[in-house]
PDB file of N, CA and C in Angstrom:
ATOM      1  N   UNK A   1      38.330-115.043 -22.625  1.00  0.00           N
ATOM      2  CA  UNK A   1      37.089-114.292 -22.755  1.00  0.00           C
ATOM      3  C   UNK A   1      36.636-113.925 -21.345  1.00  0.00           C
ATOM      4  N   UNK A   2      36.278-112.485 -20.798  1.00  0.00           N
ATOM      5  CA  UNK A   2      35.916-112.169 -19.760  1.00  0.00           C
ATOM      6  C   UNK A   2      34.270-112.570 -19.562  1.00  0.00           C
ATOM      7  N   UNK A   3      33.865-112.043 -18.614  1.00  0.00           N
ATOM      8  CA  UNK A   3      32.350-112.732 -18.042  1.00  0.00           C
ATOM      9  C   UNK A   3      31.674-112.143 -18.507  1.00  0.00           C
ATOM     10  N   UNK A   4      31.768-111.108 -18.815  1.00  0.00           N
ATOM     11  CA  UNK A   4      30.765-109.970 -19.579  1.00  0.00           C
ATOM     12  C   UNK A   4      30.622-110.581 -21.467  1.00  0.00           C
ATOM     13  N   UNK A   5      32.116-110.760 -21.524  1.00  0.00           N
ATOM     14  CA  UNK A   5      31.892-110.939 -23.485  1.00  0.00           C
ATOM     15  C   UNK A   5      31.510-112.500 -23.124  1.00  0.00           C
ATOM     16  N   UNK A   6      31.556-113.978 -22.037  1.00  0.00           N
ATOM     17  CA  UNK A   6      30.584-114.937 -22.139  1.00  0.00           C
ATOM     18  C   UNK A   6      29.264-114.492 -22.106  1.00  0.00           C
ATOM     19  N   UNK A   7      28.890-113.666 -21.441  1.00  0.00           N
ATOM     20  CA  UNK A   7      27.373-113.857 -20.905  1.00  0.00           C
ATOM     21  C   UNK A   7      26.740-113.173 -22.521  1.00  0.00           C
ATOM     22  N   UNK A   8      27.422-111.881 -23.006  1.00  0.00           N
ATOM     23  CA  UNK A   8      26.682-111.315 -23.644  1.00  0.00           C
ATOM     24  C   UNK A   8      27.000-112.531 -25.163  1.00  0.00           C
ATOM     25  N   UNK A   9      28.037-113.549 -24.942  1.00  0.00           N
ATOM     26  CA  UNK A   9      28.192-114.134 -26.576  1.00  0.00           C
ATOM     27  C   UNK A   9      26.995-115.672 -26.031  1.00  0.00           C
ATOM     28  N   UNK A  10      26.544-115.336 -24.547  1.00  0.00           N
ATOM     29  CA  UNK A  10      25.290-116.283 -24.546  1.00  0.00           C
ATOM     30  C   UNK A  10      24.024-115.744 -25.547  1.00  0.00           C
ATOM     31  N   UNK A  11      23.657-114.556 -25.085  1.00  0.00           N
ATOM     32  CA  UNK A  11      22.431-113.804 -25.416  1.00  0.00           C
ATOM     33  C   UNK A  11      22.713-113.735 -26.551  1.00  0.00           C
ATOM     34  N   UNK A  12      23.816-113.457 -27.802  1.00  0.00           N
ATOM     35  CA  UNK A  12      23.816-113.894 -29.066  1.00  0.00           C
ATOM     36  C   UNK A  12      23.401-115.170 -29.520  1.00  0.00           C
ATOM     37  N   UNK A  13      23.830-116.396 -28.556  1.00  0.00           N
ATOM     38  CA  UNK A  13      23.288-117.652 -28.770  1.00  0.00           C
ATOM     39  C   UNK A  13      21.866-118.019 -28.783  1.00  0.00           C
ATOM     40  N   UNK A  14      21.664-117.674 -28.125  1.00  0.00           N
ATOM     41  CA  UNK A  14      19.566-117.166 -27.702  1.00  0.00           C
ATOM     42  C   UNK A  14      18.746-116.930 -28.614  1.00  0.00           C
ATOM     43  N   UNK A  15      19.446-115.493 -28.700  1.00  0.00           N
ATOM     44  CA  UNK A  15      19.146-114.546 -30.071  1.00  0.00           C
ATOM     45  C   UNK A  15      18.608-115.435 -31.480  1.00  0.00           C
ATOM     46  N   UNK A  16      19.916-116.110 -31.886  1.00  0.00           N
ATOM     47  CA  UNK A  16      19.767-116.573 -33.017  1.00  0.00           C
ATOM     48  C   UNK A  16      19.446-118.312 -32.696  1.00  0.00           C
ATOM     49  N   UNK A  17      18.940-118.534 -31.918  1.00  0.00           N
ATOM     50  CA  UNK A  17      18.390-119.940 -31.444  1.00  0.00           C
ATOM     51  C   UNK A  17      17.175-120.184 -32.374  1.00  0.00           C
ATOM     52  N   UNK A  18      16.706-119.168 -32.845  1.00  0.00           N
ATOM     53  CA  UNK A  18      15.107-118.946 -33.415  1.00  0.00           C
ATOM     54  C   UNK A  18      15.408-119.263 -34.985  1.00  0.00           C
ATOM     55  N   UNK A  19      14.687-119.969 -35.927  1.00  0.00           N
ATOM     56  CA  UNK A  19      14.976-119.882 -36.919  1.00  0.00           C
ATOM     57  C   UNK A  19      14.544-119.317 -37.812  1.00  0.00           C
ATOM     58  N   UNK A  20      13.471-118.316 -37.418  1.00  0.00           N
ATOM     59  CA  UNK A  20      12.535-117.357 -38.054  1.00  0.00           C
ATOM     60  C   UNK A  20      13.875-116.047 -37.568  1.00  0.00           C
ATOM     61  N   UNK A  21      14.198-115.999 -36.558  1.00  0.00           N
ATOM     62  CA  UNK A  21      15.315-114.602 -36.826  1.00  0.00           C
ATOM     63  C   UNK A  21      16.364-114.687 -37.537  1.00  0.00           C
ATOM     64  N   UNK A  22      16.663-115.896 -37.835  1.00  0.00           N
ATOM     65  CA  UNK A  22      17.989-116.444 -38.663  1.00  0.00           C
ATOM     66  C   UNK A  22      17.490-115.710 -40.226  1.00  0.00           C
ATOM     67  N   UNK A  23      16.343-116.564 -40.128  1.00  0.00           N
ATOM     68  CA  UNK A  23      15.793-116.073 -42.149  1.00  0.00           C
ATOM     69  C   UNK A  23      15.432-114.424 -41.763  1.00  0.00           C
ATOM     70  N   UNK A  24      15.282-114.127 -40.825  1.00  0.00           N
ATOM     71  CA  UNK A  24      15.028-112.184 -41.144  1.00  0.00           C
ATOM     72  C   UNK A  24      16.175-111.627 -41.166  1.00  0.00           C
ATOM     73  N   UNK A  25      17.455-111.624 -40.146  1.00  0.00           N
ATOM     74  CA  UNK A  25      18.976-111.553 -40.531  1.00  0.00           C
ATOM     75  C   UNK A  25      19.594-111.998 -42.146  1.00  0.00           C
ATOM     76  N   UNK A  26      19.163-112.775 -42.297  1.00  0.00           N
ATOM     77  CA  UNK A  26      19.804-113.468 -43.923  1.00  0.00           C
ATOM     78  C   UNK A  26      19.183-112.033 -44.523  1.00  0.00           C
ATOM     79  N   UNK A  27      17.888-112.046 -44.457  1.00  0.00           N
ATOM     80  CA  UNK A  27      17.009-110.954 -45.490  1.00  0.00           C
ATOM     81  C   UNK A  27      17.321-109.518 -44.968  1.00  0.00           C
ATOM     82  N   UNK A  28      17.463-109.313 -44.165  1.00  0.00           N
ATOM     83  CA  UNK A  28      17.899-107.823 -43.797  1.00  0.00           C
ATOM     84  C   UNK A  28      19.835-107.634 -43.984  1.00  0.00           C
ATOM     85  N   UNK A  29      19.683-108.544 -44.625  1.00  0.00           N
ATOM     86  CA  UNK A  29      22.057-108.189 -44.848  1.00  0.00           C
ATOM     87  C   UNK A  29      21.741-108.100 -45.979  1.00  0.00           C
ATOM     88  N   UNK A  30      20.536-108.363 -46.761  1.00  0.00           N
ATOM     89  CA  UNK A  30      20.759-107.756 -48.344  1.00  0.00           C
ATOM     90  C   UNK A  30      20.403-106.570 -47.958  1.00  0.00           C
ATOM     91  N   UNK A  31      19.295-106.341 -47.807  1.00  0.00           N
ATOM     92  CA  UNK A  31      18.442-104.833 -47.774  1.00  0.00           C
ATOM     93  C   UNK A  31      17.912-104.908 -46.709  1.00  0.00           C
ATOM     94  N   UNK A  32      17.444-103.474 -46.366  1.00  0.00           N
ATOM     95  CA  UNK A  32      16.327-103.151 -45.336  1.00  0.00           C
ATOM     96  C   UNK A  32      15.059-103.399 -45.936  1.00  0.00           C
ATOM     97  N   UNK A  33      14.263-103.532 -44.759  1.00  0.00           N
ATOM     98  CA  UNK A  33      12.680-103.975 -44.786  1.00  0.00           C
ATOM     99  C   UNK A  33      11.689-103.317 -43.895  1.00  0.00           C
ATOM    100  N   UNK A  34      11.020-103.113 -44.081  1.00  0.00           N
ATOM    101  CA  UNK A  34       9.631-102.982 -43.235  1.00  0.00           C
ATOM    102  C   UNK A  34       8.672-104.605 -42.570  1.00  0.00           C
ATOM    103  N   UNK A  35       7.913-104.048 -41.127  1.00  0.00           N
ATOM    104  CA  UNK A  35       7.751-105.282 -40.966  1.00  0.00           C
ATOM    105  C   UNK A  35       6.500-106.006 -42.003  1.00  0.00           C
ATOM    106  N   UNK A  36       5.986-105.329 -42.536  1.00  0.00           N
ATOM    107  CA  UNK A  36       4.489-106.334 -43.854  1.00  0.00           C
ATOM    108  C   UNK A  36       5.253-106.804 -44.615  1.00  0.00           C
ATOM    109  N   UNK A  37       6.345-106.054 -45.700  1.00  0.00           N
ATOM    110  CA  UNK A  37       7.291-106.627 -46.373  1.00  0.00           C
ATOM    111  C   UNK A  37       8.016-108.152 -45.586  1.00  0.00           C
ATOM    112  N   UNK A  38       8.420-108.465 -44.432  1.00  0.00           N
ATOM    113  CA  UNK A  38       9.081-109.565 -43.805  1.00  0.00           C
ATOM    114  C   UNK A  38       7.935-110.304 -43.515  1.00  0.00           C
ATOM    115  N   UNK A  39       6.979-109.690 -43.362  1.00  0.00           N
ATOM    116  CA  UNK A  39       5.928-110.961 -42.929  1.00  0.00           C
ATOM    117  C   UNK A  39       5.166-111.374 -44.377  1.00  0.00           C
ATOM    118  N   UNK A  40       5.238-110.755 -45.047  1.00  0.00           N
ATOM    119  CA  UNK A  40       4.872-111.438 -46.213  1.00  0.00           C
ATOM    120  C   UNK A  40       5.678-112.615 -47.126  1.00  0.00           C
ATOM    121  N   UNK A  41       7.393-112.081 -46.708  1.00  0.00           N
ATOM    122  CA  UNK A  41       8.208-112.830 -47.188  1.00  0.00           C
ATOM    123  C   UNK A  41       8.485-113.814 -46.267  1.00  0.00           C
ATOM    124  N   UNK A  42       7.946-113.808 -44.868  1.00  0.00           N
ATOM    125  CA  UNK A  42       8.274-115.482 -44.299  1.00  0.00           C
ATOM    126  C   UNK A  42       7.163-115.919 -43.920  1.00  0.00           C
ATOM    127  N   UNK A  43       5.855-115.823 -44.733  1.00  0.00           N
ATOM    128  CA  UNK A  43       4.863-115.946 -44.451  1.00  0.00           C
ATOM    129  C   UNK A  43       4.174-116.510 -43.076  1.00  0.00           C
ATOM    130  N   UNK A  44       4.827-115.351 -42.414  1.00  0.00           N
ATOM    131  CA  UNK A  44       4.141-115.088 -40.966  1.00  0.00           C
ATOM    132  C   UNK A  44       3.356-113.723 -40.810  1.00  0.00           C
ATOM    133  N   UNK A  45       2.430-113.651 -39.282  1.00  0.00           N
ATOM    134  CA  UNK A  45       1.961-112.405 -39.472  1.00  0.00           C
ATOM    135  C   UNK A  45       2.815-111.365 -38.385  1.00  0.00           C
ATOM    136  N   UNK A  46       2.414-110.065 -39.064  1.00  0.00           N
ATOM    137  CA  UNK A  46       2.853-109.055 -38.606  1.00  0.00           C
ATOM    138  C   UNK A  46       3.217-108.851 -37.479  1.00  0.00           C
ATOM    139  N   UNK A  47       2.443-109.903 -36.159  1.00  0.00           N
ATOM    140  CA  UNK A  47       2.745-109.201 -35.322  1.00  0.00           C
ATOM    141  C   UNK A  47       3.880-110.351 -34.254  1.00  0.00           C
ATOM    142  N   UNK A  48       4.245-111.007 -35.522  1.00  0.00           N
ATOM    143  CA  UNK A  48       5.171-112.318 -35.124  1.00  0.00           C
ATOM    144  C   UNK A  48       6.252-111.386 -35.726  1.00  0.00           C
ATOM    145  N   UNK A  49       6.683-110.701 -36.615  1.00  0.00           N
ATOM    146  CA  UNK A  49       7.323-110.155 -37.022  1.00  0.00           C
ATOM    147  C   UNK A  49       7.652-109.328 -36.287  1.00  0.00           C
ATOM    148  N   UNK A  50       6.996-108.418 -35.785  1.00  0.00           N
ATOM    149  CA  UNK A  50       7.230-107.223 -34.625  1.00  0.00           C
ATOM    150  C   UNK A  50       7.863-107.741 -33.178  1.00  0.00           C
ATOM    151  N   UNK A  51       7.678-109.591 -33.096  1.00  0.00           N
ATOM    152  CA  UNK A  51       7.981-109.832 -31.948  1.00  0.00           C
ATOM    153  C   UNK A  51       9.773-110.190 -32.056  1.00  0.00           C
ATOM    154  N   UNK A  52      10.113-110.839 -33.201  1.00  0.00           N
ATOM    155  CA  UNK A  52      11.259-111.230 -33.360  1.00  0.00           C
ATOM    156  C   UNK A  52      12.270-110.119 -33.512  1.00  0.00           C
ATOM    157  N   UNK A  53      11.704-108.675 -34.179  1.00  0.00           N
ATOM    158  CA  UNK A  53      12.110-107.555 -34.281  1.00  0.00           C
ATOM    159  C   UNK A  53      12.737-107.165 -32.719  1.00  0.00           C
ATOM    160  N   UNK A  54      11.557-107.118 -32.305  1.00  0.00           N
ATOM    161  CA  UNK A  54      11.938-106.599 -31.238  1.00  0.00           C
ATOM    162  C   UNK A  54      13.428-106.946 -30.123  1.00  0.00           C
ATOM    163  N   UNK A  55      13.271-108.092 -30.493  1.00  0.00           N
ATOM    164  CA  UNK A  55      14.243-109.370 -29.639  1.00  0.00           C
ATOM    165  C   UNK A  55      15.221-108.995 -30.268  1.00  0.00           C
ATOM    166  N   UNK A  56      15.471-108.390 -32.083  1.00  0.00           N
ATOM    167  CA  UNK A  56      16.961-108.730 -32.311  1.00  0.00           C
ATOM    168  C   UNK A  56      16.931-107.068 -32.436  1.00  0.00           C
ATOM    169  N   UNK A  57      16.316-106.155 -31.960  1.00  0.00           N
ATOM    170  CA  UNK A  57      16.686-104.748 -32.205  1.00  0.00           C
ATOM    171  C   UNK A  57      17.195-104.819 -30.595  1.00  0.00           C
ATOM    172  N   UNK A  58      16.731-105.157 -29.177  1.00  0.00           N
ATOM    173  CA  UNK A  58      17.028-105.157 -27.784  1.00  0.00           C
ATOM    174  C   UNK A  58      18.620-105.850 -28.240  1.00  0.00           C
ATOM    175  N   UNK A  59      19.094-106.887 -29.145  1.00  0.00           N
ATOM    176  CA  UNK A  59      20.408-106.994 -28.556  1.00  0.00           C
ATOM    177  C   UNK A  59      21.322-106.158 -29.459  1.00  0.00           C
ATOM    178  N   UNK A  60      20.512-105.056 -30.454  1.00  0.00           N
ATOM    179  CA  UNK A  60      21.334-104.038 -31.162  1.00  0.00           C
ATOM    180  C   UNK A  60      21.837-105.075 -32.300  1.00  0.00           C
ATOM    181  N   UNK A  61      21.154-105.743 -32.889  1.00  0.00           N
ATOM    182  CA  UNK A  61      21.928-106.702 -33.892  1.00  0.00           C
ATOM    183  C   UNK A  61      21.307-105.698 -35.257  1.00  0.00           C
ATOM    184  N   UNK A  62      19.852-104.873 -35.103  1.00  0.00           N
ATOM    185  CA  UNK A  62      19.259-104.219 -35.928  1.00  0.00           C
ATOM    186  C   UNK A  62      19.010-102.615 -35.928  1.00  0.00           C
ATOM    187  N   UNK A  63      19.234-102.227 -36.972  1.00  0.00           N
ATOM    188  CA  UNK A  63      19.048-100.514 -36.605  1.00  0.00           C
ATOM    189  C   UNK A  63      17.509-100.226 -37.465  1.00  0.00           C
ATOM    190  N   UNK A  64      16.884 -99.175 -36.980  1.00  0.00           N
ATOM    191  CA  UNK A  64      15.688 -98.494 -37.649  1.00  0.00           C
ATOM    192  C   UNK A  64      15.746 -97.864 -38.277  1.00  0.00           C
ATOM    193  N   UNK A  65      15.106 -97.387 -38.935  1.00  0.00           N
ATOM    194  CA  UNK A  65      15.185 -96.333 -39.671  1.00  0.00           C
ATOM    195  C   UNK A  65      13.368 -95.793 -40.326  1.00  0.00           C
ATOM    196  N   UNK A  66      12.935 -94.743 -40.356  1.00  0.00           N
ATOM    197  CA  UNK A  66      11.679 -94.143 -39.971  1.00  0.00           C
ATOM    198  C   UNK A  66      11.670 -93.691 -41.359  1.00  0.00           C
ATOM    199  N   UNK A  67      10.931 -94.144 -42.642  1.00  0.00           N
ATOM    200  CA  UNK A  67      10.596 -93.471 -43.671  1.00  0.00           C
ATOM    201  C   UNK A  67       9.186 -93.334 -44.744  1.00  0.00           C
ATOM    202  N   UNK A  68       8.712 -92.046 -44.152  1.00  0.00           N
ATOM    203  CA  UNK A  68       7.042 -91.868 -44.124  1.00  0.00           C
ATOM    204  C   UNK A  68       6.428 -92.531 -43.041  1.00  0.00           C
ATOM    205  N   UNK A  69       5.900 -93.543 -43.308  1.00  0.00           N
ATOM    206  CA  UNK A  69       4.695 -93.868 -42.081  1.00  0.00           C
ATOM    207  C   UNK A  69       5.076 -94.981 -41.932  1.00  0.00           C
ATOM    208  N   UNK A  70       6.032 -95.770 -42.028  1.00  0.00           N
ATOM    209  CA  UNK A  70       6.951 -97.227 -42.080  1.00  0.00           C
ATOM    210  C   UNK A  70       8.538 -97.037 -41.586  1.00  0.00           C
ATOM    211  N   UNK A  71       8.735 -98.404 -40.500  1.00  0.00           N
ATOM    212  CA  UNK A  71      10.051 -98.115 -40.145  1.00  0.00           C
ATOM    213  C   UNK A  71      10.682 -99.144 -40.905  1.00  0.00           C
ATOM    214  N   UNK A  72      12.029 -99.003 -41.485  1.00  0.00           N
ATOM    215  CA  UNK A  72      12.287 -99.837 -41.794  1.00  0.00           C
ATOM    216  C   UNK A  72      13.892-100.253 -41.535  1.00  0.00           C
ATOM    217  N   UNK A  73      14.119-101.806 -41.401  1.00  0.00           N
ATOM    218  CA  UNK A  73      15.065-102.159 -40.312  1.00  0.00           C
ATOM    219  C   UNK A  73      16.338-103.080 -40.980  1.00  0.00           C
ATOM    220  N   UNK A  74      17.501-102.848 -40.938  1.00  0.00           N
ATOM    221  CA  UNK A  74      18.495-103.447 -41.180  1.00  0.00           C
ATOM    222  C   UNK A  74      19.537-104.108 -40.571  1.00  0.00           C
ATOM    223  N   UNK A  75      20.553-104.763 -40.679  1.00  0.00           N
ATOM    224  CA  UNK A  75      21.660-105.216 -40.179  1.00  0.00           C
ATOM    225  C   UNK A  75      22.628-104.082 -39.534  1.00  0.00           C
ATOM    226  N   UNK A  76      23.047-104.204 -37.465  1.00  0.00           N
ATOM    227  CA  UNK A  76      24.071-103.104 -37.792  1.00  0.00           C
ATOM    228  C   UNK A  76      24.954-104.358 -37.958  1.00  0.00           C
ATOM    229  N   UNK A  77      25.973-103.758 -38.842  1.00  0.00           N
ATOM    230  CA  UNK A  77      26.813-104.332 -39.243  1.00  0.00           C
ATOM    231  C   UNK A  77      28.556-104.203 -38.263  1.00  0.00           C
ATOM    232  N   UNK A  78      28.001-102.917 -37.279  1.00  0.00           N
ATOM    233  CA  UNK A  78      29.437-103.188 -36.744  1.00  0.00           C
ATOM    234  C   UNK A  78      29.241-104.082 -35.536  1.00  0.00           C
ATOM    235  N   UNK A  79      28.021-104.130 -35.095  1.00  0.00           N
ATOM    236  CA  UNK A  79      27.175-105.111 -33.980  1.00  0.00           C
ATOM    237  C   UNK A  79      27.202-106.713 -34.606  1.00  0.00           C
ATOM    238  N   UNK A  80      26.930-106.831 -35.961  1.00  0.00           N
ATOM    239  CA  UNK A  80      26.955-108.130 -36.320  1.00  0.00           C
ATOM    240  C   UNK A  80      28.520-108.942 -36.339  1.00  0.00           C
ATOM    241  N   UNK A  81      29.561-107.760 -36.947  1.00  0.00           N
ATOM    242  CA  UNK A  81      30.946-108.239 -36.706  1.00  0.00           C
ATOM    243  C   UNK A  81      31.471-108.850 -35.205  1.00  0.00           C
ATOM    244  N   UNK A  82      31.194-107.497 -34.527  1.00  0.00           N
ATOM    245  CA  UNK A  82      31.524-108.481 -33.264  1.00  0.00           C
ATOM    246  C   UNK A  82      31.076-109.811 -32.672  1.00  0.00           C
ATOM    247  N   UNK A  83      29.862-109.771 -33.144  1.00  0.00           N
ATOM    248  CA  UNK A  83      29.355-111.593 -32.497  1.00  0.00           C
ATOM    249  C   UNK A  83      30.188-112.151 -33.297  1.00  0.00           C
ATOM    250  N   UNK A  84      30.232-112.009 -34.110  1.00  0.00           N
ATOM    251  CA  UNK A  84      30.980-112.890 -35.813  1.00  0.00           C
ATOM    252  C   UNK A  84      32.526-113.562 -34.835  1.00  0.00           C
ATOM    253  N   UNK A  85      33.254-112.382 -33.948  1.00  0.00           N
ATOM    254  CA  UNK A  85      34.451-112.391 -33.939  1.00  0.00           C
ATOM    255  C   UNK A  85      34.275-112.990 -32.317  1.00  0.00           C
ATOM    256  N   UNK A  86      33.573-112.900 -31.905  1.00  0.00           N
ATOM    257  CA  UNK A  86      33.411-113.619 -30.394  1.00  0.00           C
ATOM    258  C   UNK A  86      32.951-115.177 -30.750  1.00  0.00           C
ATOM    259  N   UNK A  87      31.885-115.448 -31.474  1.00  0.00           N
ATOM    260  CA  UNK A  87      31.647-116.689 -31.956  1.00  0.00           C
ATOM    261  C   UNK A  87      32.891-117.221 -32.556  1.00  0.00           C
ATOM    262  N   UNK A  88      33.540-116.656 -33.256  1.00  0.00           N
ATOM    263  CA  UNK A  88      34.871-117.547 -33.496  1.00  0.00           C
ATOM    264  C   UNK A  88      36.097-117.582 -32.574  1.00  0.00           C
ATOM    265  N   UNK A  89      36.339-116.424 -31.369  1.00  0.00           N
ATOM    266  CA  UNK A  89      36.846-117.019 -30.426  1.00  0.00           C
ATOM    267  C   UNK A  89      36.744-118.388 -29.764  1.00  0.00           C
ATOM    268  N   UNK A  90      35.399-117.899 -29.875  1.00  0.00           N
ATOM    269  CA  UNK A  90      34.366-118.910 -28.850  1.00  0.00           C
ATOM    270  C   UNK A  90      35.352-120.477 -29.264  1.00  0.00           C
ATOM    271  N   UNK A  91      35.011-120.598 -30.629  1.00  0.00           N
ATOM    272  CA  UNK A  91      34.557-121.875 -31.254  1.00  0.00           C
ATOM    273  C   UNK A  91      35.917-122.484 -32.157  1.00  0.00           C
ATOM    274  N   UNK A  92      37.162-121.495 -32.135  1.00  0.00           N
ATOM    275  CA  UNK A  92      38.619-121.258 -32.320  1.00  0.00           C
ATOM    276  C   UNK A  92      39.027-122.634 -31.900  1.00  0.00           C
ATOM    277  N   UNK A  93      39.682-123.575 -32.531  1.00  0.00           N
ATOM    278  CA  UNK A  93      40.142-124.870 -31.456  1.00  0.00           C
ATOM    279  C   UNK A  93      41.535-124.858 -32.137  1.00  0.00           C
ATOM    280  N   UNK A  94      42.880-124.576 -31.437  1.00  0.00           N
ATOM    281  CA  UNK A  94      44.332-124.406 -31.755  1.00  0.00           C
ATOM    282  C   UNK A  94      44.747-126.159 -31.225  1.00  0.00           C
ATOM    283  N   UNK A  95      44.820-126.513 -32.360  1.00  0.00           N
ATOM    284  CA  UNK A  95      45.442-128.011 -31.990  1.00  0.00           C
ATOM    285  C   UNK A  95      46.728-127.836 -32.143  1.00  0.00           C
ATOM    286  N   UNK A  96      46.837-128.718 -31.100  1.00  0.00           N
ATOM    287  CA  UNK A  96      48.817-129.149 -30.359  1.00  0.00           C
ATOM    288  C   UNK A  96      49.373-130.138 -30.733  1.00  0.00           C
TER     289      UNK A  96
END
């Protein structure tokens, strides 16, 4: 693994260190959401919601999407594969 795919499969570690972004990831791989919809369903407020958003849209783990007067936010999924596949480098143990 080069220094770039450690550092950035750190900031995945980070990322999902939180266990309030863990349960919004679980809920956004079924469907997309808006943030009142997520804060109602992890009964936090809105603007705890907007903060965790923010954190997992900066490492591109989430895409937007703008419909009417609500954005609403999902899994990218080709962004989620790759951690998927670096975390199991990572964590790969070839016994001898």
């Amino acid at each position: 693994m080069n220094k770039a795919d450690t550092e950035k499969l750190t900031r995945v570690f980070k990322v999902l260190s939180i266990d309030t972004r863990v349960k919004m990831l679980e809920l956004l791989k079924e469907r997309s959401l808006c943030v009142n919809a997520l804060a109602r369903i992890l009964n936090i407020t809105q603007a705890a919601v907007s903060q965790h958003l923010r954190i997992l849209r900066d490492a591109d783990i989430l895409k937007a999407e703008k419909r009417g007067y609500f954005v609403h936010y999902s899994v990218n999924e080709k962004v989620l594969k790759r951690w998927r596949e670096m975390a199991e480098e990572l964590l790969n143990m070839d016994v001898k």
